[in-house]
PDB file of N, CA and C in Angstrom:
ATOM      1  N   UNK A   1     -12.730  25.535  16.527  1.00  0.00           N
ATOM      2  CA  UNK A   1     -11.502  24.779  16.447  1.00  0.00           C
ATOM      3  C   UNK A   1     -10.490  25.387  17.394  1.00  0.00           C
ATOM      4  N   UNK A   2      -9.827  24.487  18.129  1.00  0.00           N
ATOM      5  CA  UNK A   2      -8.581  25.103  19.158  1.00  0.00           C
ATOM      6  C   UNK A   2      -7.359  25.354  18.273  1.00  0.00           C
ATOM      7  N   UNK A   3      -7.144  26.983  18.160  1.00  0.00           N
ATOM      8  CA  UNK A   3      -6.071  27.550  17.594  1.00  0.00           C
ATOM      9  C   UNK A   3      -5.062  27.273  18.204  1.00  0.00           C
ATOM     10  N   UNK A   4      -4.652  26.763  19.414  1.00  0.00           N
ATOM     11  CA  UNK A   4      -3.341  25.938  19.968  1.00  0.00           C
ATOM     12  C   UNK A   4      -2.668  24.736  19.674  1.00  0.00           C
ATOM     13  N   UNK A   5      -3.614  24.040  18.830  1.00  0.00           N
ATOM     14  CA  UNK A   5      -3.454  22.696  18.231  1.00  0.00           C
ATOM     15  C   UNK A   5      -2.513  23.206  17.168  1.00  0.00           C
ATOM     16  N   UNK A   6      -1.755  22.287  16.997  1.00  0.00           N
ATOM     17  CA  UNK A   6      -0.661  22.490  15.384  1.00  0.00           C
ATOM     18  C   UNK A   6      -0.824  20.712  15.185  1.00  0.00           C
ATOM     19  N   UNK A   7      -0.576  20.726  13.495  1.00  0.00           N
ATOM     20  CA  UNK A   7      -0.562  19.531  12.757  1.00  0.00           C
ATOM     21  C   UNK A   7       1.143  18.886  13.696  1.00  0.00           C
ATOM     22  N   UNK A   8       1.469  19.853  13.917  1.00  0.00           N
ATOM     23  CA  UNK A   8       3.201  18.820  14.103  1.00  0.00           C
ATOM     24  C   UNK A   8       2.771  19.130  15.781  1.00  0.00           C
ATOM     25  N   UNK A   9       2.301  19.156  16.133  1.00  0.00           N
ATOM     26  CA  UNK A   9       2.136  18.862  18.009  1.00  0.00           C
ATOM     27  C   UNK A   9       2.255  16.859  17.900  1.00  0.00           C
ATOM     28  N   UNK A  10       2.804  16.914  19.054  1.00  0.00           N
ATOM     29  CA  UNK A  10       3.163  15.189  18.946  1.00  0.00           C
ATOM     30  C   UNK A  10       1.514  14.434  19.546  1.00  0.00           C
ATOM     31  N   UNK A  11       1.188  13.352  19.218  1.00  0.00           N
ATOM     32  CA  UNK A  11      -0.266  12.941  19.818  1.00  0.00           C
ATOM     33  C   UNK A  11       0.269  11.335  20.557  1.00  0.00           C
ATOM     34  N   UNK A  12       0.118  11.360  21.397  1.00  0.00           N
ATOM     35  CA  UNK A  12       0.174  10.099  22.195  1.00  0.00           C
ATOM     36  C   UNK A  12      -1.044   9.139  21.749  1.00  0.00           C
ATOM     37  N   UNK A  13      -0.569   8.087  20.746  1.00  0.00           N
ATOM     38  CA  UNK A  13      -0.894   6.747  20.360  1.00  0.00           C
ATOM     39  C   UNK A  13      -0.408   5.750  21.388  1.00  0.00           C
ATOM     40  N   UNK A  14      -1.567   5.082  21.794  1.00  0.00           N
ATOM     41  CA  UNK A  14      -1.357   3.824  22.946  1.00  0.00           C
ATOM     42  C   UNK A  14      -0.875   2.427  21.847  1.00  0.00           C
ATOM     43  N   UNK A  15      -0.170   1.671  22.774  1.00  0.00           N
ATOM     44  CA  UNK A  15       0.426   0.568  21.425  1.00  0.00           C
ATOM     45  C   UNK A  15      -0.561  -0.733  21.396  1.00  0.00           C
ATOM     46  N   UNK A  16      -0.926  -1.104  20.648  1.00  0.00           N
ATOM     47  CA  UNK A  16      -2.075  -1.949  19.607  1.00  0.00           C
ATOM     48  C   UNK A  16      -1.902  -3.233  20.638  1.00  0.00           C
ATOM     49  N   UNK A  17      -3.035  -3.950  21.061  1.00  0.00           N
ATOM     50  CA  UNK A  17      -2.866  -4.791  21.799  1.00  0.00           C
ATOM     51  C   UNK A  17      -3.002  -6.189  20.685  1.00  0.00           C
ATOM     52  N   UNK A  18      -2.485  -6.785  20.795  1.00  0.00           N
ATOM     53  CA  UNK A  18      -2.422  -8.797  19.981  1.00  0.00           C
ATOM     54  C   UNK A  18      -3.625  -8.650  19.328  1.00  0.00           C
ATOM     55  N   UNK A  19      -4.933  -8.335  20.306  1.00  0.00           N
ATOM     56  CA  UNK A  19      -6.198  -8.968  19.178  1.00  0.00           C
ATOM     57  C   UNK A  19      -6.345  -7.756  17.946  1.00  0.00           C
ATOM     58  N   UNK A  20      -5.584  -6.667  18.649  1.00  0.00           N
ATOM     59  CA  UNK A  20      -5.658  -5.440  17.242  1.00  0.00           C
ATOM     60  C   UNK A  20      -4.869  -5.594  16.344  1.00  0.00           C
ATOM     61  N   UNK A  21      -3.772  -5.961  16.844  1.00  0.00           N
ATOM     62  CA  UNK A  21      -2.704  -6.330  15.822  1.00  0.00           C
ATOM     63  C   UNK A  21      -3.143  -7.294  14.852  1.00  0.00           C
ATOM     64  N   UNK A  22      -4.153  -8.660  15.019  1.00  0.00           N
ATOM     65  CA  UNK A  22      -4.774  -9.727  13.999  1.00  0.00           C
ATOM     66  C   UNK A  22      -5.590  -9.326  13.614  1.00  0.00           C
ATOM     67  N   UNK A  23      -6.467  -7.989  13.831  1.00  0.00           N
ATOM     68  CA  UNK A  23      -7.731  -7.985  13.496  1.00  0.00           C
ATOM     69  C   UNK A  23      -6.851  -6.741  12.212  1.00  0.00           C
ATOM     70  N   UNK A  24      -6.103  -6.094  12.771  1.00  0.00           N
ATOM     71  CA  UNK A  24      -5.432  -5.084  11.520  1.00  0.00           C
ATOM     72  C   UNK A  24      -4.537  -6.320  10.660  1.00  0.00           C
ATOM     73  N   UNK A  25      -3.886  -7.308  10.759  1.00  0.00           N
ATOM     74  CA  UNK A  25      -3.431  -8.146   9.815  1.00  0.00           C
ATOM     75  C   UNK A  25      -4.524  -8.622   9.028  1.00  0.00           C
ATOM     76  N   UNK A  26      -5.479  -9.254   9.327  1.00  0.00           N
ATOM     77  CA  UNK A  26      -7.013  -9.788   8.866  1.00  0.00           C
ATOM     78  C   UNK A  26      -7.581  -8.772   7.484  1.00  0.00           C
ATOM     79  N   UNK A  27      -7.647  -7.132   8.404  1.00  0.00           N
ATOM     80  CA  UNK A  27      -8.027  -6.625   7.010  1.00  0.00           C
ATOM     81  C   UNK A  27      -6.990  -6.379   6.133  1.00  0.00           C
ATOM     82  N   UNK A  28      -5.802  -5.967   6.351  1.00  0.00           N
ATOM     83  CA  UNK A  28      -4.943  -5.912   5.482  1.00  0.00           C
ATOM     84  C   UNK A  28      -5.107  -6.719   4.202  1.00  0.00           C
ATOM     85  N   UNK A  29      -5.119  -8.423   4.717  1.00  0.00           N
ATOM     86  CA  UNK A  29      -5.011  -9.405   3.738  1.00  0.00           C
ATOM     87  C   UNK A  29      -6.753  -9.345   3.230  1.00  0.00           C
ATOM     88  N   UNK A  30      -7.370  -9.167   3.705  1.00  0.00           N
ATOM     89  CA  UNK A  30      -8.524  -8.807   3.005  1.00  0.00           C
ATOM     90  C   UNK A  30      -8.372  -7.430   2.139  1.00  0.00           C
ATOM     91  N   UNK A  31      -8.024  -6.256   2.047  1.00  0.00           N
ATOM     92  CA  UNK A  31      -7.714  -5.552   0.908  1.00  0.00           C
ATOM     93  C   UNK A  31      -6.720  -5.191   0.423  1.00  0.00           C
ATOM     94  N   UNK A  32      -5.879  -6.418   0.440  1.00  0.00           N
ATOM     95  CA  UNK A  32      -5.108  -6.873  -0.683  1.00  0.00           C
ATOM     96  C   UNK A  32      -5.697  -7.887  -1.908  1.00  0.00           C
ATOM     97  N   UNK A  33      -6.561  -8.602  -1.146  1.00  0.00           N
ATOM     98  CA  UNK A  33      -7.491  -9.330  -2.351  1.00  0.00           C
ATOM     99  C   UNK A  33      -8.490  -8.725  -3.172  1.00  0.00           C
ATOM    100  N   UNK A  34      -9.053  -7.909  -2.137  1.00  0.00           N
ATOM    101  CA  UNK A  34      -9.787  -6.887  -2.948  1.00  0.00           C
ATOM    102  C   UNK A  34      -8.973  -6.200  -4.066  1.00  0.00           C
ATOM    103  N   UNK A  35      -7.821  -5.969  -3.567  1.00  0.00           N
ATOM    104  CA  UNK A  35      -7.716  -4.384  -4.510  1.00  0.00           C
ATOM    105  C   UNK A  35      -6.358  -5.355  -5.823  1.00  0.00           C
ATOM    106  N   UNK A  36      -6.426  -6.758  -5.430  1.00  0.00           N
ATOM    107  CA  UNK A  36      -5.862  -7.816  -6.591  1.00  0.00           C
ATOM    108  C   UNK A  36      -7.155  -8.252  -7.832  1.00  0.00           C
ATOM    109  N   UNK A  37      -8.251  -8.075  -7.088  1.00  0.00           N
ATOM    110  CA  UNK A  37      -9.569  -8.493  -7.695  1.00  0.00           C
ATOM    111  C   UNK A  37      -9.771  -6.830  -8.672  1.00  0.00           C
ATOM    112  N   UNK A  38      -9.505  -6.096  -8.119  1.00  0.00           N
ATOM    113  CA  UNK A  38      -9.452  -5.015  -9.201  1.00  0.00           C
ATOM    114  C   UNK A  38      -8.619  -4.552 -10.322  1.00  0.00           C
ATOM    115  N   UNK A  39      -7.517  -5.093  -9.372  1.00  0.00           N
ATOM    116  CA  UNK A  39      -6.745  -4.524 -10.808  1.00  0.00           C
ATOM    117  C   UNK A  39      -6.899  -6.056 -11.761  1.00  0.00           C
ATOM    118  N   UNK A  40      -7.167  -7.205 -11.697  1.00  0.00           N
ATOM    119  CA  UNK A  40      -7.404  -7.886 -12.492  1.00  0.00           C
ATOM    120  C   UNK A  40      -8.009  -7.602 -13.540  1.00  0.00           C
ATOM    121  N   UNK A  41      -9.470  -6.478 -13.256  1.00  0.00           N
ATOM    122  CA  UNK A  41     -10.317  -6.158 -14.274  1.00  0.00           C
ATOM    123  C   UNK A  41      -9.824  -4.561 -14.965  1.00  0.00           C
ATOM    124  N   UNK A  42      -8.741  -4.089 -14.607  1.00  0.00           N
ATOM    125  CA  UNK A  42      -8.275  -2.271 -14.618  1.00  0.00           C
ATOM    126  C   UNK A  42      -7.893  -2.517 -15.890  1.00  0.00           C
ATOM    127  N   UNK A  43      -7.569  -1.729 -16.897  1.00  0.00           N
ATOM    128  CA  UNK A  43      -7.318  -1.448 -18.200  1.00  0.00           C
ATOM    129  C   UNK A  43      -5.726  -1.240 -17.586  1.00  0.00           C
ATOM    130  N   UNK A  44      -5.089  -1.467 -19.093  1.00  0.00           N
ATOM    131  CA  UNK A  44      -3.905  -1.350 -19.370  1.00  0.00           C
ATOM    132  C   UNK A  44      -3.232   0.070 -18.430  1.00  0.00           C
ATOM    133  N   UNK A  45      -3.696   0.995 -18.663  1.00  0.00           N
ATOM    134  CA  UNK A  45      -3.749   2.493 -18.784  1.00  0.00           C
ATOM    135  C   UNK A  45      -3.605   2.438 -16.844  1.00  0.00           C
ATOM    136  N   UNK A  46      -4.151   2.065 -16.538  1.00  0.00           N
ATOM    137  CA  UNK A  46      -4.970   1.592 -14.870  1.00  0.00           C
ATOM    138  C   UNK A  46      -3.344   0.951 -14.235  1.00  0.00           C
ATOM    139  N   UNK A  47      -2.923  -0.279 -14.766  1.00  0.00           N
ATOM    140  CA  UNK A  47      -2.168  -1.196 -14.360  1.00  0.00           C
ATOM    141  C   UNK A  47      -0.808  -0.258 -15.193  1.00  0.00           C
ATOM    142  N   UNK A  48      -0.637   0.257 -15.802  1.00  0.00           N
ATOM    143  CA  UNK A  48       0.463   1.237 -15.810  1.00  0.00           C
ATOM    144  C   UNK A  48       1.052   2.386 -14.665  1.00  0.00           C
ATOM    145  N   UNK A  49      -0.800   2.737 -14.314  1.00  0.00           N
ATOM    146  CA  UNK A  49      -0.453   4.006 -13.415  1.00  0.00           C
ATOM    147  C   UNK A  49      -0.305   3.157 -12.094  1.00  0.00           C
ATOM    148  N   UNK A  50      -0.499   2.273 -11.598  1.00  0.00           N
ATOM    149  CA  UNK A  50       0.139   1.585 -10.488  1.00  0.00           C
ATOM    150  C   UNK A  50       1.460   1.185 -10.183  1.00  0.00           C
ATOM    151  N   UNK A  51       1.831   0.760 -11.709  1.00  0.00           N
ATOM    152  CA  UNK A  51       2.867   0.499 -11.252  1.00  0.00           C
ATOM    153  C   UNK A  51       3.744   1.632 -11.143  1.00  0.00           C
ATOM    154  N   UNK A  52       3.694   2.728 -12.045  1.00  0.00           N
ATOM    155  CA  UNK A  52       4.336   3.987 -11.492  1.00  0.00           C
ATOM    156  C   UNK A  52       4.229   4.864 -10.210  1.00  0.00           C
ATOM    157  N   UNK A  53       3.308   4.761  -9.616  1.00  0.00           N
ATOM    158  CA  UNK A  53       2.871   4.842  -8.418  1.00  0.00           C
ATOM    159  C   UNK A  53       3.999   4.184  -7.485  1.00  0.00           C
ATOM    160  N   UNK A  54       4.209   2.949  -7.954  1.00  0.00           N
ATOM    161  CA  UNK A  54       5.004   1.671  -7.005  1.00  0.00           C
ATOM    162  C   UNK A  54       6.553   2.495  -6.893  1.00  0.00           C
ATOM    163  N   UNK A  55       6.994   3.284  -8.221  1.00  0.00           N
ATOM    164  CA  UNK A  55       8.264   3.825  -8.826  1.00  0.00           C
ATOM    165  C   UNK A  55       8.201   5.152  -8.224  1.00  0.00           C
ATOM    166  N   UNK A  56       6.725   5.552  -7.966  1.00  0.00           N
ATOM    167  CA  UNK A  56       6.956   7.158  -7.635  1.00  0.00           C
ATOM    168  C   UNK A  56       7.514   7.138  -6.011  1.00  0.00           C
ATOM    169  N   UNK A  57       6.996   6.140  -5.515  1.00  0.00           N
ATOM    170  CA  UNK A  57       7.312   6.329  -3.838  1.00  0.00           C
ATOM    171  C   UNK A  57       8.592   5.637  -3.124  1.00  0.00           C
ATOM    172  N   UNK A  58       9.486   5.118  -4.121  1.00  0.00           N
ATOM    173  CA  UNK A  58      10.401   4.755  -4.169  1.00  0.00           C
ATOM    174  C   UNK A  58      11.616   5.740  -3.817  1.00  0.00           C
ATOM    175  N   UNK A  59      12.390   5.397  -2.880  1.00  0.00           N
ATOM    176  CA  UNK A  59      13.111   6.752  -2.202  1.00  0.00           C
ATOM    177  C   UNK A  59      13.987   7.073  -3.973  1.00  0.00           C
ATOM    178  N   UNK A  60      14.497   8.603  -3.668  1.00  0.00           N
ATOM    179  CA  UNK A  60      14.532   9.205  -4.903  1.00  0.00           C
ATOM    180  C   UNK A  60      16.368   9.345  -4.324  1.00  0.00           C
ATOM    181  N   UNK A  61      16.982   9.980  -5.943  1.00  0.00           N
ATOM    182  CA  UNK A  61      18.415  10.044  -5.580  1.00  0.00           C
ATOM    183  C   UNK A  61      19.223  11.228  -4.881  1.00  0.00           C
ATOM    184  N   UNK A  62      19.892  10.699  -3.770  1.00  0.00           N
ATOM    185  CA  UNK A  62      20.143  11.792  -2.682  1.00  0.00           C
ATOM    186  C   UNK A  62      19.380  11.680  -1.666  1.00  0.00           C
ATOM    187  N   UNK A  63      18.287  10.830  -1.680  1.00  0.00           N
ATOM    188  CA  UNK A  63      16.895  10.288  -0.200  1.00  0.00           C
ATOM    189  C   UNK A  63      18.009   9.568   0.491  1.00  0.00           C
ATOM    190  N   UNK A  64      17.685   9.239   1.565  1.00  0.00           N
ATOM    191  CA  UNK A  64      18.191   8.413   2.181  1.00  0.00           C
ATOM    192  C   UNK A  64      16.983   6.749   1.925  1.00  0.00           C
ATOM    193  N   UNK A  65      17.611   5.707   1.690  1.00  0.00           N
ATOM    194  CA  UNK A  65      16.016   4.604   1.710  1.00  0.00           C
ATOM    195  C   UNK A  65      16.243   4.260   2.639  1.00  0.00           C
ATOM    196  N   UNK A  66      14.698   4.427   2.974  1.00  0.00           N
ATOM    197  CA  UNK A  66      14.279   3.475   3.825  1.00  0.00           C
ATOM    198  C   UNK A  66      13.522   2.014   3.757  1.00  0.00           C
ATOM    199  N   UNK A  67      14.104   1.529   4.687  1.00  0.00           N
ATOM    200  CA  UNK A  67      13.552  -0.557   4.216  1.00  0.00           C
ATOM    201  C   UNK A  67      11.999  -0.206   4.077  1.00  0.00           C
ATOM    202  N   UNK A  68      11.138   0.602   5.308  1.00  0.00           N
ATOM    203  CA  UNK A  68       9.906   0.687   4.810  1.00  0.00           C
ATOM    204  C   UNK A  68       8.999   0.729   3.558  1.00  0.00           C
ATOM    205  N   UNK A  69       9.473   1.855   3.040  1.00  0.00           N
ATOM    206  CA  UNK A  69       9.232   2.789   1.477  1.00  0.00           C
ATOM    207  C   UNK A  69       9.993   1.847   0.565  1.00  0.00           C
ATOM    208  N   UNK A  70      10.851   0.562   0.721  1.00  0.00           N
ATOM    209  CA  UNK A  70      11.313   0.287  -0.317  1.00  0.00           C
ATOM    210  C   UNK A  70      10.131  -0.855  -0.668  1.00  0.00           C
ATOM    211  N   UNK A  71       9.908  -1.013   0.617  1.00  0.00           N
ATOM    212  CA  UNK A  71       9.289  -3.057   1.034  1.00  0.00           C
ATOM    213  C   UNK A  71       8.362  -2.735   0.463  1.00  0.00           C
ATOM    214  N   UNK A  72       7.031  -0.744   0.204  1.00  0.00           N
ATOM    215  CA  UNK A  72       5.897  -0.970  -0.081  1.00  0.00           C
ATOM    216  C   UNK A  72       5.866  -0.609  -1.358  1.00  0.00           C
ATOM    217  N   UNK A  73       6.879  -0.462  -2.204  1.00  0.00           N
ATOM    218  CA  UNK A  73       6.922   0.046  -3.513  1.00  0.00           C
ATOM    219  C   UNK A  73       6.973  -1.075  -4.252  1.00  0.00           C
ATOM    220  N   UNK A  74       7.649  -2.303  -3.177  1.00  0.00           N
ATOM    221  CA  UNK A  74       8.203  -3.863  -3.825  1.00  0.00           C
ATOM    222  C   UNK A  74       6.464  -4.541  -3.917  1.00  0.00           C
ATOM    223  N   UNK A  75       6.348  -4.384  -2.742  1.00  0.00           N
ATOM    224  CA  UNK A  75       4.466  -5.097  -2.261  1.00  0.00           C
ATOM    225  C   UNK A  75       3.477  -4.743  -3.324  1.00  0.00           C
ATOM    226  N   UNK A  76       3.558  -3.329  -4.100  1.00  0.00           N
ATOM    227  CA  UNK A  76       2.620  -2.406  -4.641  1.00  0.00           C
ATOM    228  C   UNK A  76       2.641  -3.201  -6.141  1.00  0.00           C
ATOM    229  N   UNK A  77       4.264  -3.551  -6.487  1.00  0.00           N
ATOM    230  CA  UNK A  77       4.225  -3.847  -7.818  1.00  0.00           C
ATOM    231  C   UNK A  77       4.219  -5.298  -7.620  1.00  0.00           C
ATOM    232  N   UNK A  78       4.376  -6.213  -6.449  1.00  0.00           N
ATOM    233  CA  UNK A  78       4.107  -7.434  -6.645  1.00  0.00           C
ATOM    234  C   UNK A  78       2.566  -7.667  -6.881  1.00  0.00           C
ATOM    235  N   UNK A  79       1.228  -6.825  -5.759  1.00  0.00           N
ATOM    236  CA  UNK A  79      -0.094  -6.697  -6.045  1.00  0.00           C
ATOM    237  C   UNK A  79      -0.285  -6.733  -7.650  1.00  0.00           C
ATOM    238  N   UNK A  80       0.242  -5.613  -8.444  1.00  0.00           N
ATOM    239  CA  UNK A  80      -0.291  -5.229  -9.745  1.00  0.00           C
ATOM    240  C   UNK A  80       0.714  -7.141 -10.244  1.00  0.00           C
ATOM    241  N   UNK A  81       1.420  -7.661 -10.129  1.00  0.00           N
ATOM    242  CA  UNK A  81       2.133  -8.813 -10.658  1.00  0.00           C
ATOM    243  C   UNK A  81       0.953 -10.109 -10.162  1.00  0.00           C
ATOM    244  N   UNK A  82       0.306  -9.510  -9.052  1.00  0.00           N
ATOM    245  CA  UNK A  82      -0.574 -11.113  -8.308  1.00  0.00           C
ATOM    246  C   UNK A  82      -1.773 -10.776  -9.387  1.00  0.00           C
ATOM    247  N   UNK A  83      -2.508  -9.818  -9.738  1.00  0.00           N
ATOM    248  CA  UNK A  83      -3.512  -9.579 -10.274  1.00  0.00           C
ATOM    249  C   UNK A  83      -3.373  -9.781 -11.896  1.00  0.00           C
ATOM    250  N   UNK A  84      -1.910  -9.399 -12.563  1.00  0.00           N
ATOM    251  CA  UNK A  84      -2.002 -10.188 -13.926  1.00  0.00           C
ATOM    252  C   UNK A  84      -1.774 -11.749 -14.258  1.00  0.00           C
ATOM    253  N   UNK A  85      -2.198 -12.252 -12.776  1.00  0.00           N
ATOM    254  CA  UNK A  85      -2.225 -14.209 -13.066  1.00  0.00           C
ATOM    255  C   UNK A  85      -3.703 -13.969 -13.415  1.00  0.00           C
ATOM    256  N   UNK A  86      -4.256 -13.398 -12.669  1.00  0.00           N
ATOM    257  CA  UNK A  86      -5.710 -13.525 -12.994  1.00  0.00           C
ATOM    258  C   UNK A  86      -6.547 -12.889 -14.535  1.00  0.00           C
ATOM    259  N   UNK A  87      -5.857 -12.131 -14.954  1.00  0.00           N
ATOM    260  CA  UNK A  87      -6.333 -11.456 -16.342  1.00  0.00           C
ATOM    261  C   UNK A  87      -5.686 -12.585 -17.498  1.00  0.00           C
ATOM    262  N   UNK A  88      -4.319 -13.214 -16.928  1.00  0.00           N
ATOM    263  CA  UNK A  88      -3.672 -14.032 -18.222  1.00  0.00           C
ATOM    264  C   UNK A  88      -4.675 -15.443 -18.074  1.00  0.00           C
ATOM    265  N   UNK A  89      -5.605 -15.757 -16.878  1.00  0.00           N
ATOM    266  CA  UNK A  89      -6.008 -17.014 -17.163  1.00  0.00           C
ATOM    267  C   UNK A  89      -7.388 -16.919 -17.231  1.00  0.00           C
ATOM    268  N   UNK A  90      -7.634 -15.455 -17.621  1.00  0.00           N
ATOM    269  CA  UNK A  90      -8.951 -15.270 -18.139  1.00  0.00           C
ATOM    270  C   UNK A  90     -10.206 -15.530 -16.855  1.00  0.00           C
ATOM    271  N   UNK A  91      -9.935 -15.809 -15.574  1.00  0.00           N
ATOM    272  CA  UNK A  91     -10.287 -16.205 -14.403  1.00  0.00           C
ATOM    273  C   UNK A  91     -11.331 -14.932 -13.797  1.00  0.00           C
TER     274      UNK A  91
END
């Protein structure tokens, strides 16, 4: 391993060209269905710890928020909200 490398050295990422950008939107919305198809079947216990999860990453008091961290804490608990249509209609 190169002992000159550090975790905080900056790494030059090239920027995502259109067909990467749809092909990363594509799976996204593909495991979001997936992981709606799971918690449909997750126990109570399961669909609790998500949604605290959604609460844990939620900027804290004295954080500064950010729109990012707020939008995926909102997304996290709407997922666990898309997946109890499917447990209430027995589906």
């Amino acid at each position: 391993m190169d002992s000159s490398w550090s975790h905080t050295d900056p790494i030059a990422v090239p920027d995502l060209t259109n067909a990467e950008l749809v092909t990363l939107r594509i799976r996204v919305i593909a495991l979001e269905n997936l992981m709606i198809s799971l918690l449909a079947t997750a126990s109570d216990d399961q669909l609790r710890l998500a949604r605290e999860m959604a609460g844990h990453i939620s900027p804290r008091p004295g954080f500064t928020q950010h729109p990012l961290t707020i939008h995926a804490a909102s997304h996290m608990a709407d997922l666990v909200q898309r997946a109890n249509h499917f447990r209430d209609s027995g589906s």
